[in-house]
Protein backbone atom coordinates (compact mmCIF):
# COMPACT_ATOMS: atom_id res chain seq x y z
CA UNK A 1 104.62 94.61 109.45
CA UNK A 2 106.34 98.24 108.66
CA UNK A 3 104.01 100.85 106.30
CA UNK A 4 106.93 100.11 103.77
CA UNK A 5 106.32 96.05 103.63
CA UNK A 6 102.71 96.90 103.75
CA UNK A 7 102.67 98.69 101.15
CA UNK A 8 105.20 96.87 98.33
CA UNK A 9 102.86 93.44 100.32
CA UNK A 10 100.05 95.43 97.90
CA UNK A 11 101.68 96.55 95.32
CA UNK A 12 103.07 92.87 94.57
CA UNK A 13 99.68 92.30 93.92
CA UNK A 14 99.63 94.20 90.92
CA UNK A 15 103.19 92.89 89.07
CA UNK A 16 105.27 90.30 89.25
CA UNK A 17 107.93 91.26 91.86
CA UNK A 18 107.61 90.11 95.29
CA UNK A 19 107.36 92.68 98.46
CA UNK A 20 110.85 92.06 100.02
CA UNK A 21 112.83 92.19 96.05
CA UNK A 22 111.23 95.28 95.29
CA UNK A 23 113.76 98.18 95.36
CA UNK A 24 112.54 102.10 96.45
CA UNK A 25 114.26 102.81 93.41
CA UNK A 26 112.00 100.54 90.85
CA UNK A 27 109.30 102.77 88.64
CA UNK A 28 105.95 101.58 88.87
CA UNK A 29 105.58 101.35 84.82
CA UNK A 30 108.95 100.64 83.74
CA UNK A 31 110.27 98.13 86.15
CA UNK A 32 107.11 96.32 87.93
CA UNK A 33 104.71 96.70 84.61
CA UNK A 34 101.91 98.60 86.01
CA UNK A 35 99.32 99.28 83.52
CA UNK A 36 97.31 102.74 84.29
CA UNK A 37 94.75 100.96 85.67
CA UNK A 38 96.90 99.02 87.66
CA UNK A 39 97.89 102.16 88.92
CA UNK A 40 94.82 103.65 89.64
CA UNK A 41 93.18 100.21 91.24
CA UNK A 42 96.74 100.66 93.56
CA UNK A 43 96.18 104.16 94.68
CA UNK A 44 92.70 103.30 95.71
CA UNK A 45 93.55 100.06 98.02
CA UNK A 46 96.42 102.30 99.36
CA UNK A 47 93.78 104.78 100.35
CA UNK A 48 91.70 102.65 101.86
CA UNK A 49 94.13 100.95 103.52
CA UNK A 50 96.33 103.91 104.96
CA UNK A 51 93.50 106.44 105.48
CA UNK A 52 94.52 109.02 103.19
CA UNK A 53 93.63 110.44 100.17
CA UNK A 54 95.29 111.18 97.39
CA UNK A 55 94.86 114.00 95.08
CA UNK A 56 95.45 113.96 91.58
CA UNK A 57 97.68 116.62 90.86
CA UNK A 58 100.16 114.76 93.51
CA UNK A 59 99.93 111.39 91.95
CA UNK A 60 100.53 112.12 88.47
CA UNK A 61 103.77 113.17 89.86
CA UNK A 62 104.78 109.63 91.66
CA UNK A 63 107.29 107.38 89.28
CA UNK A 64 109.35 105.48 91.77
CA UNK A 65 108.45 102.97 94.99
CA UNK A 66 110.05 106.13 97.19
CA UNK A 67 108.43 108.53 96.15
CA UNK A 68 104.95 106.86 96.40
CA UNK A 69 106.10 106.39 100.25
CA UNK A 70 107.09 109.66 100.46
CA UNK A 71 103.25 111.24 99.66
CA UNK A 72 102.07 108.00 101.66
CA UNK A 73 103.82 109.74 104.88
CA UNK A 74 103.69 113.41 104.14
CA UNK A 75 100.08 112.74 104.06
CA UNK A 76 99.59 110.39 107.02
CA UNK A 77 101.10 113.52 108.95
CA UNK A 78 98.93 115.84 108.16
């Protein structure tokens, strides 16, 4: 399974769009109806899952599917 399945695989668990009809485009609020702590419950199983972690400042930021996989891989790289 790509990073990119992986992750929209856990981020369907938080809305009702399935992994391979979610869209790098979609907002996480506005188009799959993330609550905050929806959000927040996310970020951690992304963490734990991808070895990262995330700082604050950076995820306030995030809107859209891409640009959550953006900081996913500009982080995995450093």
């Amino acid at each position: 399974m790509t990073q990119e399945m992986q992750f929209k695989t856990i981020a369907a668990q938080y809305c009702g769009v399935k992994p391979e009809d979610m869209t790098n485009d979609m907002r996480f609020r506005e188009d799959l109806g993330f609550s905050s702590l929806d959000f927040m419950s996310f970020l951690g199983e992304l963490e734990d899952t991808f070895d990262v972690e995330l700082e604050e400042e950076e995820v306030v930021k995030i809107l859209t599917v891409a640009e959550a996989l953006a900081l996913l891989e500009k982080l995995q790289e450093e």
